[in-house]
PDB file of N, CA and C in Angstrom:
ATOM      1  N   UNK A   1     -13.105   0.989  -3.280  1.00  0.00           N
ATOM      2  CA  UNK A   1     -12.041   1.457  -2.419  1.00  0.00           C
ATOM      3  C   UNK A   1     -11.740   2.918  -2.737  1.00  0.00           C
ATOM      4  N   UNK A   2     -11.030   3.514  -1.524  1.00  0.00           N
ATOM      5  CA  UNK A   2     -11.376   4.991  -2.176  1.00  0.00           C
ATOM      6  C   UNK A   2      -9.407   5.504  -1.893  1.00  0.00           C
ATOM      7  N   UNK A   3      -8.561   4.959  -1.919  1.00  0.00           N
ATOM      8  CA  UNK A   3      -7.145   5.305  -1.741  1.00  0.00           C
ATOM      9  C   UNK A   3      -6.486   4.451  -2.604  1.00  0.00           C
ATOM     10  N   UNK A   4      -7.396   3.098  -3.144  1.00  0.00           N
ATOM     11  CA  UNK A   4      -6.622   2.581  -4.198  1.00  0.00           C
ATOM     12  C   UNK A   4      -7.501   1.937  -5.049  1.00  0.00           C
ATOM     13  N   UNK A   5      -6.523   1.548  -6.368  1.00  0.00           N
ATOM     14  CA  UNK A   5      -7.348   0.723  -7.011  1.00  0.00           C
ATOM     15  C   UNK A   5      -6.953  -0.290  -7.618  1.00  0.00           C
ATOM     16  N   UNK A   6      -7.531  -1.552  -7.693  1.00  0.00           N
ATOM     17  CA  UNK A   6      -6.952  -2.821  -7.938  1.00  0.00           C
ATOM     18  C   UNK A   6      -7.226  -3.358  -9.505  1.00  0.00           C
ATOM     19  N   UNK A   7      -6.390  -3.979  -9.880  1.00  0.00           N
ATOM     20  CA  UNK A   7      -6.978  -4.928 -10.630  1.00  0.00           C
ATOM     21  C   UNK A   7      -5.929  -6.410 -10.700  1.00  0.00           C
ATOM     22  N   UNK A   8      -6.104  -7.402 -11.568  1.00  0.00           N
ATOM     23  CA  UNK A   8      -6.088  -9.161 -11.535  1.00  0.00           C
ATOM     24  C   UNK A   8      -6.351  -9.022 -12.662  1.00  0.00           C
ATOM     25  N   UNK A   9      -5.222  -9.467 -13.582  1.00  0.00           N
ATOM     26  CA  UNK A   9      -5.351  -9.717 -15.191  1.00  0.00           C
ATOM     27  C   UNK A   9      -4.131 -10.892 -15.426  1.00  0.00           C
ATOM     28  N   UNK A  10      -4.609 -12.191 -15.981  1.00  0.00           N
ATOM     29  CA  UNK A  10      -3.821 -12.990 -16.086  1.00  0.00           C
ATOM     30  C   UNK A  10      -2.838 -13.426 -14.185  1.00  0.00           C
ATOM     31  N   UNK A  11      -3.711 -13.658 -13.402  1.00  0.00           N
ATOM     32  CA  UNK A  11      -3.106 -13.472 -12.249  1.00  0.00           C
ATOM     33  C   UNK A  11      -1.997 -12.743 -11.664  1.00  0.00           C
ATOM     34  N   UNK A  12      -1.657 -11.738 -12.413  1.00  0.00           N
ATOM     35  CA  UNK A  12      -0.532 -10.506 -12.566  1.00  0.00           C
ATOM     36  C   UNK A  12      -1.687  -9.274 -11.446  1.00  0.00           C
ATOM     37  N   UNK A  13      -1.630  -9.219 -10.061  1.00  0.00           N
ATOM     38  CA  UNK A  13      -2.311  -8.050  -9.282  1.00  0.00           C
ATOM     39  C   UNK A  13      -1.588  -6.713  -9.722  1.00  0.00           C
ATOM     40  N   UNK A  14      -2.235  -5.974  -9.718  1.00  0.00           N
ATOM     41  CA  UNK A  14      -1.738  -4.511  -9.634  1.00  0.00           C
ATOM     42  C   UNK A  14      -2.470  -3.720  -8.456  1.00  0.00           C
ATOM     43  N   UNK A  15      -1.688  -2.725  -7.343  1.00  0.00           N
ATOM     44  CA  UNK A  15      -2.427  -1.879  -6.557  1.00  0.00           C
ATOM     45  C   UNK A  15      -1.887  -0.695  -7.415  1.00  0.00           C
ATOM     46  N   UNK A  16      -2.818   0.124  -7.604  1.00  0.00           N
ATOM     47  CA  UNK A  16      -2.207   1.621  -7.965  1.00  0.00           C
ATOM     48  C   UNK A  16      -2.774   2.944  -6.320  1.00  0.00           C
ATOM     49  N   UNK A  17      -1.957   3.688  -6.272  1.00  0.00           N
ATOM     50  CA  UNK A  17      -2.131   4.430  -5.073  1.00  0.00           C
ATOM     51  C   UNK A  17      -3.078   5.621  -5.943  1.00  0.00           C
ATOM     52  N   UNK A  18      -3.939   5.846  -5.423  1.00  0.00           N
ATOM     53  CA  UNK A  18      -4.725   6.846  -5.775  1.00  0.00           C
ATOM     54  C   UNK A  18      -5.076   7.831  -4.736  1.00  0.00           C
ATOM     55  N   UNK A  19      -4.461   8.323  -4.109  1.00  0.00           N
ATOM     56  CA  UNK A  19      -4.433   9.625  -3.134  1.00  0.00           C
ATOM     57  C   UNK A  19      -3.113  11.204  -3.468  1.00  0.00           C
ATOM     58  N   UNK A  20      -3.540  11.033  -4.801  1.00  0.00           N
ATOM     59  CA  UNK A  20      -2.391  11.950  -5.243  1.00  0.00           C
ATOM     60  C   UNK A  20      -2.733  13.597  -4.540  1.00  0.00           C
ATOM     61  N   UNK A  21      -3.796  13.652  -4.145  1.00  0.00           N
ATOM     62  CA  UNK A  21      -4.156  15.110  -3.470  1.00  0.00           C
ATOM     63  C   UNK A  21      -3.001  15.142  -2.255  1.00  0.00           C
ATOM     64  N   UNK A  22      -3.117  13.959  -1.446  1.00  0.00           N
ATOM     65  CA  UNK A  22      -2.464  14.244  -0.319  1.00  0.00           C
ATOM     66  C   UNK A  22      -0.689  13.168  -0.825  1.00  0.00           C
ATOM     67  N   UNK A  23      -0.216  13.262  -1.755  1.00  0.00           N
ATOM     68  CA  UNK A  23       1.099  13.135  -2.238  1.00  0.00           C
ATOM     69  C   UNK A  23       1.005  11.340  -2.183  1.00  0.00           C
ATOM     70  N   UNK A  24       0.076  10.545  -2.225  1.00  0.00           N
ATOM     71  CA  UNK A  24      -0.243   9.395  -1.856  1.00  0.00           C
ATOM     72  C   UNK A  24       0.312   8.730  -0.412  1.00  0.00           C
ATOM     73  N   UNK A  25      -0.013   9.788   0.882  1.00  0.00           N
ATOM     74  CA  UNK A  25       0.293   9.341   1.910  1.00  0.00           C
ATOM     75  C   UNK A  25      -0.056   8.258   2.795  1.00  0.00           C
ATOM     76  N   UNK A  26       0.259   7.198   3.606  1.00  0.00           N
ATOM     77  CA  UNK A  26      -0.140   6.170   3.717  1.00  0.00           C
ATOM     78  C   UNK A  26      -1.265   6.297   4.811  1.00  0.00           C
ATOM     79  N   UNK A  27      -2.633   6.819   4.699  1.00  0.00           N
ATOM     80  CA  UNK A  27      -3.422   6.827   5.884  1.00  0.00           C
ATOM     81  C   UNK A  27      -3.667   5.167   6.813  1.00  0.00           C
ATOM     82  N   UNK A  28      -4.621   5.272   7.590  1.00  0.00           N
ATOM     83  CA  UNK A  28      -4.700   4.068   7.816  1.00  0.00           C
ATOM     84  C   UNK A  28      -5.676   3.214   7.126  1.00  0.00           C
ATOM     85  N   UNK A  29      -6.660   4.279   6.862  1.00  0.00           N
ATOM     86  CA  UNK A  29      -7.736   3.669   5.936  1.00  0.00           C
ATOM     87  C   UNK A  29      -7.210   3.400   4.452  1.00  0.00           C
ATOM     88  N   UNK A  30      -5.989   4.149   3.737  1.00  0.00           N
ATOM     89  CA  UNK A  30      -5.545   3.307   2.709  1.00  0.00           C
ATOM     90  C   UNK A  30      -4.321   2.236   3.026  1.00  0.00           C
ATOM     91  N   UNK A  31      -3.904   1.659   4.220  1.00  0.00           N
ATOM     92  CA  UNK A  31      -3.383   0.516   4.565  1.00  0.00           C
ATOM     93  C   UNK A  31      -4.355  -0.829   4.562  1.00  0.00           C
ATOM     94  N   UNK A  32      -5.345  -0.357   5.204  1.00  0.00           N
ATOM     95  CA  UNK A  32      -5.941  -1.652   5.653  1.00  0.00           C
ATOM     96  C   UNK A  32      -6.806  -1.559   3.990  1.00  0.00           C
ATOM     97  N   UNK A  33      -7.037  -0.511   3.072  1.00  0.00           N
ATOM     98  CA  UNK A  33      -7.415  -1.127   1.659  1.00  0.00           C
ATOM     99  C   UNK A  33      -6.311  -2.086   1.079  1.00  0.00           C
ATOM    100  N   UNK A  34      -5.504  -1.365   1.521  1.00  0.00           N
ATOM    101  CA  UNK A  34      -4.288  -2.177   0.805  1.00  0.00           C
ATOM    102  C   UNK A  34      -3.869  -3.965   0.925  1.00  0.00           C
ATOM    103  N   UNK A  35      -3.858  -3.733   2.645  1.00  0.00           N
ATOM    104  CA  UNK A  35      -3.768  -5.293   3.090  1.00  0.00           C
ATOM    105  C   UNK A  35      -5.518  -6.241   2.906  1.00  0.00           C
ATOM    106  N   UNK A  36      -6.807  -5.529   2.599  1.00  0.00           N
ATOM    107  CA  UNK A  36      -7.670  -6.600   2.088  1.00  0.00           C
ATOM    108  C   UNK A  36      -7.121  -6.580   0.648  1.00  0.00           C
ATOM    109  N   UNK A  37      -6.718  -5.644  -0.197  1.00  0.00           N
ATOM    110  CA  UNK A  37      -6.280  -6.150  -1.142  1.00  0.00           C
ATOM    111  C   UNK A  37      -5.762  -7.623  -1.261  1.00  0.00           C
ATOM    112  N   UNK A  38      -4.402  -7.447  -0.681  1.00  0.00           N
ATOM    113  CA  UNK A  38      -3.853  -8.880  -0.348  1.00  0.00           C
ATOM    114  C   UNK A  38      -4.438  -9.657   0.232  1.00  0.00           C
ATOM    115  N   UNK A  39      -4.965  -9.889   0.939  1.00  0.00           N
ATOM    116  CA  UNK A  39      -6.166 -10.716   1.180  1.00  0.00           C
ATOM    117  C   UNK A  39      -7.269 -11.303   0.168  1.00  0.00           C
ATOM    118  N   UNK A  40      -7.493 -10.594  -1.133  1.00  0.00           N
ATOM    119  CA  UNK A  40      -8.037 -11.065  -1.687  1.00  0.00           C
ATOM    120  C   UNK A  40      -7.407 -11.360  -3.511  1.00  0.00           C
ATOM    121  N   UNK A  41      -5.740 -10.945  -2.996  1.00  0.00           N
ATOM    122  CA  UNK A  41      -5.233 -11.476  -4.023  1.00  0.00           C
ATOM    123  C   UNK A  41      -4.674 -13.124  -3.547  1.00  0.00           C
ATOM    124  N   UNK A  42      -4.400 -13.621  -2.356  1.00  0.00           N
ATOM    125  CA  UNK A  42      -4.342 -14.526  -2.102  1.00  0.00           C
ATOM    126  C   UNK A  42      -5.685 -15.468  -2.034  1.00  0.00           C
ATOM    127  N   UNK A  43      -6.696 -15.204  -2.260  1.00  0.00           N
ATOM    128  CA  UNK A  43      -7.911 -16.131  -2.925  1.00  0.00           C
ATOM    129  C   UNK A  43      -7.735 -16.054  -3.996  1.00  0.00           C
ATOM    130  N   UNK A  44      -7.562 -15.297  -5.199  1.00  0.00           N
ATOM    131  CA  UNK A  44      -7.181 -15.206  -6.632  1.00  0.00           C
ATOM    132  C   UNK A  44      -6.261 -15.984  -7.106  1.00  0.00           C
ATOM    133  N   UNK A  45      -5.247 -16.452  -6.072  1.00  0.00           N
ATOM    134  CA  UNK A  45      -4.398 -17.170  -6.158  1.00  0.00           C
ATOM    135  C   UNK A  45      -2.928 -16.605  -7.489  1.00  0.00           C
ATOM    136  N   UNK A  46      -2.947 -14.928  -7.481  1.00  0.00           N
ATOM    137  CA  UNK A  46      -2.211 -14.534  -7.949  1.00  0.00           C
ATOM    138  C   UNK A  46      -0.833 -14.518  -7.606  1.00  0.00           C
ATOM    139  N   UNK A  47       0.202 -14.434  -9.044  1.00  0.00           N
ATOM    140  CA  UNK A  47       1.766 -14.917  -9.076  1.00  0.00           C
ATOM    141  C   UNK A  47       3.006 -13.613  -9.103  1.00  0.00           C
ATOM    142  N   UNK A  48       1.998 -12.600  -8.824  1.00  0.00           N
ATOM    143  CA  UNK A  48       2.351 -11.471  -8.799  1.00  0.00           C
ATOM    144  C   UNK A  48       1.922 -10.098  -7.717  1.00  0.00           C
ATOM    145  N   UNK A  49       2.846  -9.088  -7.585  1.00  0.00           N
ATOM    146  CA  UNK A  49       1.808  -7.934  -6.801  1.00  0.00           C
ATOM    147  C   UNK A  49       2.638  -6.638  -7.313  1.00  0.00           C
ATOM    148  N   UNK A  50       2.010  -6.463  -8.201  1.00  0.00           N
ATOM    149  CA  UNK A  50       2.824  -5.125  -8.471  1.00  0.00           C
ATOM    150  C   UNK A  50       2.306  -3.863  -7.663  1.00  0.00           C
ATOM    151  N   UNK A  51       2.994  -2.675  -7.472  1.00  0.00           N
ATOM    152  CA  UNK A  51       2.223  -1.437  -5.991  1.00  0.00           C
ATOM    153  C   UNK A  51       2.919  -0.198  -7.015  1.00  0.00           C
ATOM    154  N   UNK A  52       1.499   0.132  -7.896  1.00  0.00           N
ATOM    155  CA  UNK A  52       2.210   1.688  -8.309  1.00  0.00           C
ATOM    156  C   UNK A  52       1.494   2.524  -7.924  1.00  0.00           C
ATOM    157  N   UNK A  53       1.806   3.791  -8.520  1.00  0.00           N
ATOM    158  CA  UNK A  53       0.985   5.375  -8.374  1.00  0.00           C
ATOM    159  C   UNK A  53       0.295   5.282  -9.726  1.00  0.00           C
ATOM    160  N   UNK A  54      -0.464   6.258  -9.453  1.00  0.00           N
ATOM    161  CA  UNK A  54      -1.338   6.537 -10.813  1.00  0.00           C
ATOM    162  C   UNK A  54       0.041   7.335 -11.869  1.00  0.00           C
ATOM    163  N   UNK A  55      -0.633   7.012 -13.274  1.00  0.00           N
ATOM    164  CA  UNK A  55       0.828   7.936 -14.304  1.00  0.00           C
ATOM    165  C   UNK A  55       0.915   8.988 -14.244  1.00  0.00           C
ATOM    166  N   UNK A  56      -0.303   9.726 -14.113  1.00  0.00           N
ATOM    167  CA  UNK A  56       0.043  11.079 -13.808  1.00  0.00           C
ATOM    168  C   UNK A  56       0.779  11.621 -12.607  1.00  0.00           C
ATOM    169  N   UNK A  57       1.373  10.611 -11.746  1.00  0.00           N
ATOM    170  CA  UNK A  57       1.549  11.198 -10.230  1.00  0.00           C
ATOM    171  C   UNK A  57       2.670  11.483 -10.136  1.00  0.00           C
ATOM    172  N   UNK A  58       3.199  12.635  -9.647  1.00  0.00           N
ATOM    173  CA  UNK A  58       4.649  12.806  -9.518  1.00  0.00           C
ATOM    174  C   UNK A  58       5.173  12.244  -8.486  1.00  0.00           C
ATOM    175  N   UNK A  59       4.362  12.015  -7.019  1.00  0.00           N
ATOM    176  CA  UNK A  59       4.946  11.216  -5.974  1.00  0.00           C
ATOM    177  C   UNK A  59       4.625  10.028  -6.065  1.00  0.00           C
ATOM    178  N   UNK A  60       5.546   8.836  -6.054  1.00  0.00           N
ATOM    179  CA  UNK A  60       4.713   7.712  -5.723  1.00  0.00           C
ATOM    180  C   UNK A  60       4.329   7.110  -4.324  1.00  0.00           C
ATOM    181  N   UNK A  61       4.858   7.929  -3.090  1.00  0.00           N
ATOM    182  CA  UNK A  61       4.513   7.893  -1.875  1.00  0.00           C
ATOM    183  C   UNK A  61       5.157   8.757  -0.729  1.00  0.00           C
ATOM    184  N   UNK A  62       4.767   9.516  -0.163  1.00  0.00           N
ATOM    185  CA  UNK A  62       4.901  10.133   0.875  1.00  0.00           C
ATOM    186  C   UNK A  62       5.118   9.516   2.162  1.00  0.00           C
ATOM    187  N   UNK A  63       5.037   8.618   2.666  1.00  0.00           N
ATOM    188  CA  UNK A  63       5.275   7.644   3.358  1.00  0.00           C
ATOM    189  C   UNK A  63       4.238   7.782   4.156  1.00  0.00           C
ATOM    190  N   UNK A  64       4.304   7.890   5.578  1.00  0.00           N
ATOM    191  CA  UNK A  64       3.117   7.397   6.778  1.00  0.00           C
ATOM    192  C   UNK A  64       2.450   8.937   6.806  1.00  0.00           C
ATOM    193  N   UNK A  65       1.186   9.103   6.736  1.00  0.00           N
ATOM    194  CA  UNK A  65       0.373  10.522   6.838  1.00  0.00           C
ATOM    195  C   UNK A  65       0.795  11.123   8.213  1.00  0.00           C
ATOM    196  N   UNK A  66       1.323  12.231   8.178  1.00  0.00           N
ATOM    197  CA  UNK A  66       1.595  12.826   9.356  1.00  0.00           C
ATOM    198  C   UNK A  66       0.473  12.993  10.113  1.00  0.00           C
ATOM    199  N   UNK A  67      -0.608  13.344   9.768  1.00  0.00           N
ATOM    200  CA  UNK A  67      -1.597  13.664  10.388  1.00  0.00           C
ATOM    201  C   UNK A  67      -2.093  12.365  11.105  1.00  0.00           C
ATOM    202  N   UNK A  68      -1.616  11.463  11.204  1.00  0.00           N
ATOM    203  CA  UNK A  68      -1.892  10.386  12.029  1.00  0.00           C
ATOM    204  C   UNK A  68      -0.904   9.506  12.641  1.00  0.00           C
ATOM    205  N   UNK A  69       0.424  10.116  12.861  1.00  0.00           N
ATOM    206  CA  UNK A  69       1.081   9.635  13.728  1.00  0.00           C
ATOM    207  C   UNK A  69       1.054  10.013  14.958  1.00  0.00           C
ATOM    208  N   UNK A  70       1.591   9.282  15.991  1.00  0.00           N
ATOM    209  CA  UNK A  70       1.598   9.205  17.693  1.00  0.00           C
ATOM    210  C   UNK A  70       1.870  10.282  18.306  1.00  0.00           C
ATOM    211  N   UNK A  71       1.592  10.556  19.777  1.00  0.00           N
ATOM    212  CA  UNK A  71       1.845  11.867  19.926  1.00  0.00           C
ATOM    213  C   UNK A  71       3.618  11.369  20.684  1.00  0.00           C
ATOM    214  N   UNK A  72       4.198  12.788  20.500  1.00  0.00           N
ATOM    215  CA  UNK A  72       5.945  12.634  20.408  1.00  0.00           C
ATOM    216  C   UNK A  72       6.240  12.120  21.620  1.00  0.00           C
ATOM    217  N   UNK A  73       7.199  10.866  22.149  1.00  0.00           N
ATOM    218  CA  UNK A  73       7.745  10.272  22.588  1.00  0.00           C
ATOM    219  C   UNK A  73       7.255   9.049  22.533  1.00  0.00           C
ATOM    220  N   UNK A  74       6.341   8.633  21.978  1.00  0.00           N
ATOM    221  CA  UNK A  74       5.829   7.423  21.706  1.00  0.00           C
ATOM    222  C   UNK A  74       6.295   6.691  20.404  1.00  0.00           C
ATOM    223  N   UNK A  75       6.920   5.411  20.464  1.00  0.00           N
ATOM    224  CA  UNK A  75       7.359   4.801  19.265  1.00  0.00           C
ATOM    225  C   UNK A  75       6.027   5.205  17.812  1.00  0.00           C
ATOM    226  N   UNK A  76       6.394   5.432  17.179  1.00  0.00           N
ATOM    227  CA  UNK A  76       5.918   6.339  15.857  1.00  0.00           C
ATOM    228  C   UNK A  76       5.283   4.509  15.171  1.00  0.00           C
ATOM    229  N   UNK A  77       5.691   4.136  15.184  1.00  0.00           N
ATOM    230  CA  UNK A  77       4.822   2.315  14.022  1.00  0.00           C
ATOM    231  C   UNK A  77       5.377   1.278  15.209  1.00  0.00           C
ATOM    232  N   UNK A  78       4.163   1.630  16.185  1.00  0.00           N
ATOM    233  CA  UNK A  78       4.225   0.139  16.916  1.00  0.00           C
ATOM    234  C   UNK A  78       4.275  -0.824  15.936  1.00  0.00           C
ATOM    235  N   UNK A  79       4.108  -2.063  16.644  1.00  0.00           N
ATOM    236  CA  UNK A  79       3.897  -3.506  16.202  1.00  0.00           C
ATOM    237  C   UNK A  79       2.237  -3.044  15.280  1.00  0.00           C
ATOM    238  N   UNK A  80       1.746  -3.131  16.539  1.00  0.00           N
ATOM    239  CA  UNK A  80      -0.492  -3.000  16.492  1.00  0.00           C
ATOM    240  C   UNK A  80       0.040  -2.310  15.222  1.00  0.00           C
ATOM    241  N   UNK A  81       0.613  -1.399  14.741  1.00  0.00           N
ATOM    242  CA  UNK A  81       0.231  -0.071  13.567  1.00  0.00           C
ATOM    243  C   UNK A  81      -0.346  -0.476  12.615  1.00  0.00           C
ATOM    244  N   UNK A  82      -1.352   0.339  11.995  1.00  0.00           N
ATOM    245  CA  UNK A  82      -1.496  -0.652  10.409  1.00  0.00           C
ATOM    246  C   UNK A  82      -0.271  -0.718   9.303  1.00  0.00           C
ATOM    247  N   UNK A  83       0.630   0.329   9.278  1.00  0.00           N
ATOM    248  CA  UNK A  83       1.865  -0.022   8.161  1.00  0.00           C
ATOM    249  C   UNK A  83       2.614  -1.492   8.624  1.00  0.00           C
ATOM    250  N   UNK A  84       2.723  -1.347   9.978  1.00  0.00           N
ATOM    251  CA  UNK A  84       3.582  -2.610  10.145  1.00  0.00           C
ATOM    252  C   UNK A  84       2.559  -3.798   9.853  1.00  0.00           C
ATOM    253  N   UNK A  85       1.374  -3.889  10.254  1.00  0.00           N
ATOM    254  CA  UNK A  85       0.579  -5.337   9.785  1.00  0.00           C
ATOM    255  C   UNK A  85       0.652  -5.489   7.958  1.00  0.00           C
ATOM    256  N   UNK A  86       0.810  -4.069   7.544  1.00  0.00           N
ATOM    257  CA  UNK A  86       0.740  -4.440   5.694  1.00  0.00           C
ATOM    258  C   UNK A  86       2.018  -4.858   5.707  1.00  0.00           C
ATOM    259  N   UNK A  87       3.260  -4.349   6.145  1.00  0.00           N
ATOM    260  CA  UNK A  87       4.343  -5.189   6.050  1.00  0.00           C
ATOM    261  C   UNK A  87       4.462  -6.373   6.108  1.00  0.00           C
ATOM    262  N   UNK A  88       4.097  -6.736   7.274  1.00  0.00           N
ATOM    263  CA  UNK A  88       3.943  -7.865   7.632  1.00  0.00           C
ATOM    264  C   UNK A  88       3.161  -9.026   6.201  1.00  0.00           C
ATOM    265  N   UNK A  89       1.766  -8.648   6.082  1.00  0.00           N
ATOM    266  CA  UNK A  89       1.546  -9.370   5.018  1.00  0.00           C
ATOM    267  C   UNK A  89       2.050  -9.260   4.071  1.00  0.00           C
ATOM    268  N   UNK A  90       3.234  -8.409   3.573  1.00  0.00           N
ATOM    269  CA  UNK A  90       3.748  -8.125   2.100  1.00  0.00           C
ATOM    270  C   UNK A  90       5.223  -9.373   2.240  1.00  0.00           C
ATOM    271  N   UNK A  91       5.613  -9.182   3.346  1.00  0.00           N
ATOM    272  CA  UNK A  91       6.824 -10.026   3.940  1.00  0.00           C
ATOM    273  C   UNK A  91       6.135 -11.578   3.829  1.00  0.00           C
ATOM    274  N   UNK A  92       5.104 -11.790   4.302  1.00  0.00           N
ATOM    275  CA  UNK A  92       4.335 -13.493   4.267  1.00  0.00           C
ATOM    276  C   UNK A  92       3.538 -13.819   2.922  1.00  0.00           C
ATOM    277  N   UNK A  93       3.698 -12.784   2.067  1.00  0.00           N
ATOM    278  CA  UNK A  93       2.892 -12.760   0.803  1.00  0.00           C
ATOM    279  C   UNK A  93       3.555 -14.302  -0.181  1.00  0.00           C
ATOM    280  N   UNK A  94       3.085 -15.110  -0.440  1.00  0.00           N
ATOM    281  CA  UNK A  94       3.572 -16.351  -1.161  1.00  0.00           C
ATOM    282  C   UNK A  94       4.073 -16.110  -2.620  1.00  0.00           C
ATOM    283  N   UNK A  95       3.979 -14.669  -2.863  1.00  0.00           N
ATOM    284  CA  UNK A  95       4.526 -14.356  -4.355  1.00  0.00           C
ATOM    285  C   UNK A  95       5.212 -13.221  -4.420  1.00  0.00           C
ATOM    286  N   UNK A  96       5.953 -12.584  -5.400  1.00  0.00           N
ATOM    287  CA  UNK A  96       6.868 -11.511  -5.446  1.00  0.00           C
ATOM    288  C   UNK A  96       5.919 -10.627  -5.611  1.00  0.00           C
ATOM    289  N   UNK A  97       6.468  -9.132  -4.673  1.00  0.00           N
ATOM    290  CA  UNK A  97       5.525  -7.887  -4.330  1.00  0.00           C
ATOM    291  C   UNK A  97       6.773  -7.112  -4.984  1.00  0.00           C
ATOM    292  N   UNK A  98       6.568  -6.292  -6.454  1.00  0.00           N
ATOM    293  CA  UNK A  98       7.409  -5.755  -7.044  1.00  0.00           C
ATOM    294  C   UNK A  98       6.903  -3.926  -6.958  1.00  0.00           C
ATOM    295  N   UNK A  99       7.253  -3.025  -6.169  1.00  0.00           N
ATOM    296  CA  UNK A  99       7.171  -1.637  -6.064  1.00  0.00           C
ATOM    297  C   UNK A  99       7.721  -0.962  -7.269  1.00  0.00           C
ATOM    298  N   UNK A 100       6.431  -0.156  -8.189  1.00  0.00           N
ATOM    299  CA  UNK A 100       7.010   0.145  -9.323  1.00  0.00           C
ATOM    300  C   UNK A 100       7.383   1.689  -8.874  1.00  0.00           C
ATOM    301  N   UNK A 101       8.255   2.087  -8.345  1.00  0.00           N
ATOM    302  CA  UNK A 101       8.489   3.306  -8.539  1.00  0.00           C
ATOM    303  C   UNK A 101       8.670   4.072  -9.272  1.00  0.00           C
ATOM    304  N   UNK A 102       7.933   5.384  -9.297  1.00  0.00           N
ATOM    305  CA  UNK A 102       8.392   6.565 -10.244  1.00  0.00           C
ATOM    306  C   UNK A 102       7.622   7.999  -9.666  1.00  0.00           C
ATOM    307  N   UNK A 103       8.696   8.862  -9.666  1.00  0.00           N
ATOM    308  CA  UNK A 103       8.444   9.884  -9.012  1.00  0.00           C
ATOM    309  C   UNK A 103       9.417   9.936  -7.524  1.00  0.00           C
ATOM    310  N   UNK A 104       8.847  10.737  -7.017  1.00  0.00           N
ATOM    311  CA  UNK A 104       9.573  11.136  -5.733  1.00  0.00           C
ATOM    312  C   UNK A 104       9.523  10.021  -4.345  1.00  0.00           C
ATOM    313  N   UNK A 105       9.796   9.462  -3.463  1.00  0.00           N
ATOM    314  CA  UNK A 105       9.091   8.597  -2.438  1.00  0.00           C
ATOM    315  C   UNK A 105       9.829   9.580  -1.503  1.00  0.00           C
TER     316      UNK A 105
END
């Protein structure tokens, strides 16, 4: 994966955001890494989801990449969007999704 990186230790998931060049902004291609993540922490059958930044990072998220939002007058995160489908699976996720913040969001 190239926006994040996972690991599954003791069924404890961790995502860490690894796009610190661009302030770890949410592209779409690091959403949909994100939601197979979950997808394949729910085969793991993990009891956890922790979502950090790397330690060195001063932001831990920038929120939605500007460079890929709608053009202006158009609702900005349809339904279809990919942030709202990772929501969505973080909201239906069968275990606690704990956001470790640190740094700026």
């Amino acid at each position: 994966m190239k926006f994040i990186k996972t690991t599954i230790n003791d069924r404890i998931a961790v995502i860490t955001f690894n796009n610190d060049s661009r302030r770890n902004s949410l592209n779409s291609e690091m959403l949909k890494e994100t939601e197979l993540a979950f997808d394949k922490f729910t085969d793991e059958d993990v009891r956890v989801v922790i979502i950090r930044s790397n330690p060195e990072a001063t932001v831990w998220s920038a929120g939605l990449d500007i460079r890929e939002l709608p053009d202006p007058g158009n609702d900005p995160v349809p339904y279809s969007h990919p942030v709202e489908k990772l929501m969505r699976k973080i909201e239906n996720f069968k275990a606690p999704v704990i956001a470790m913040v640190t740094g700026t969001v």
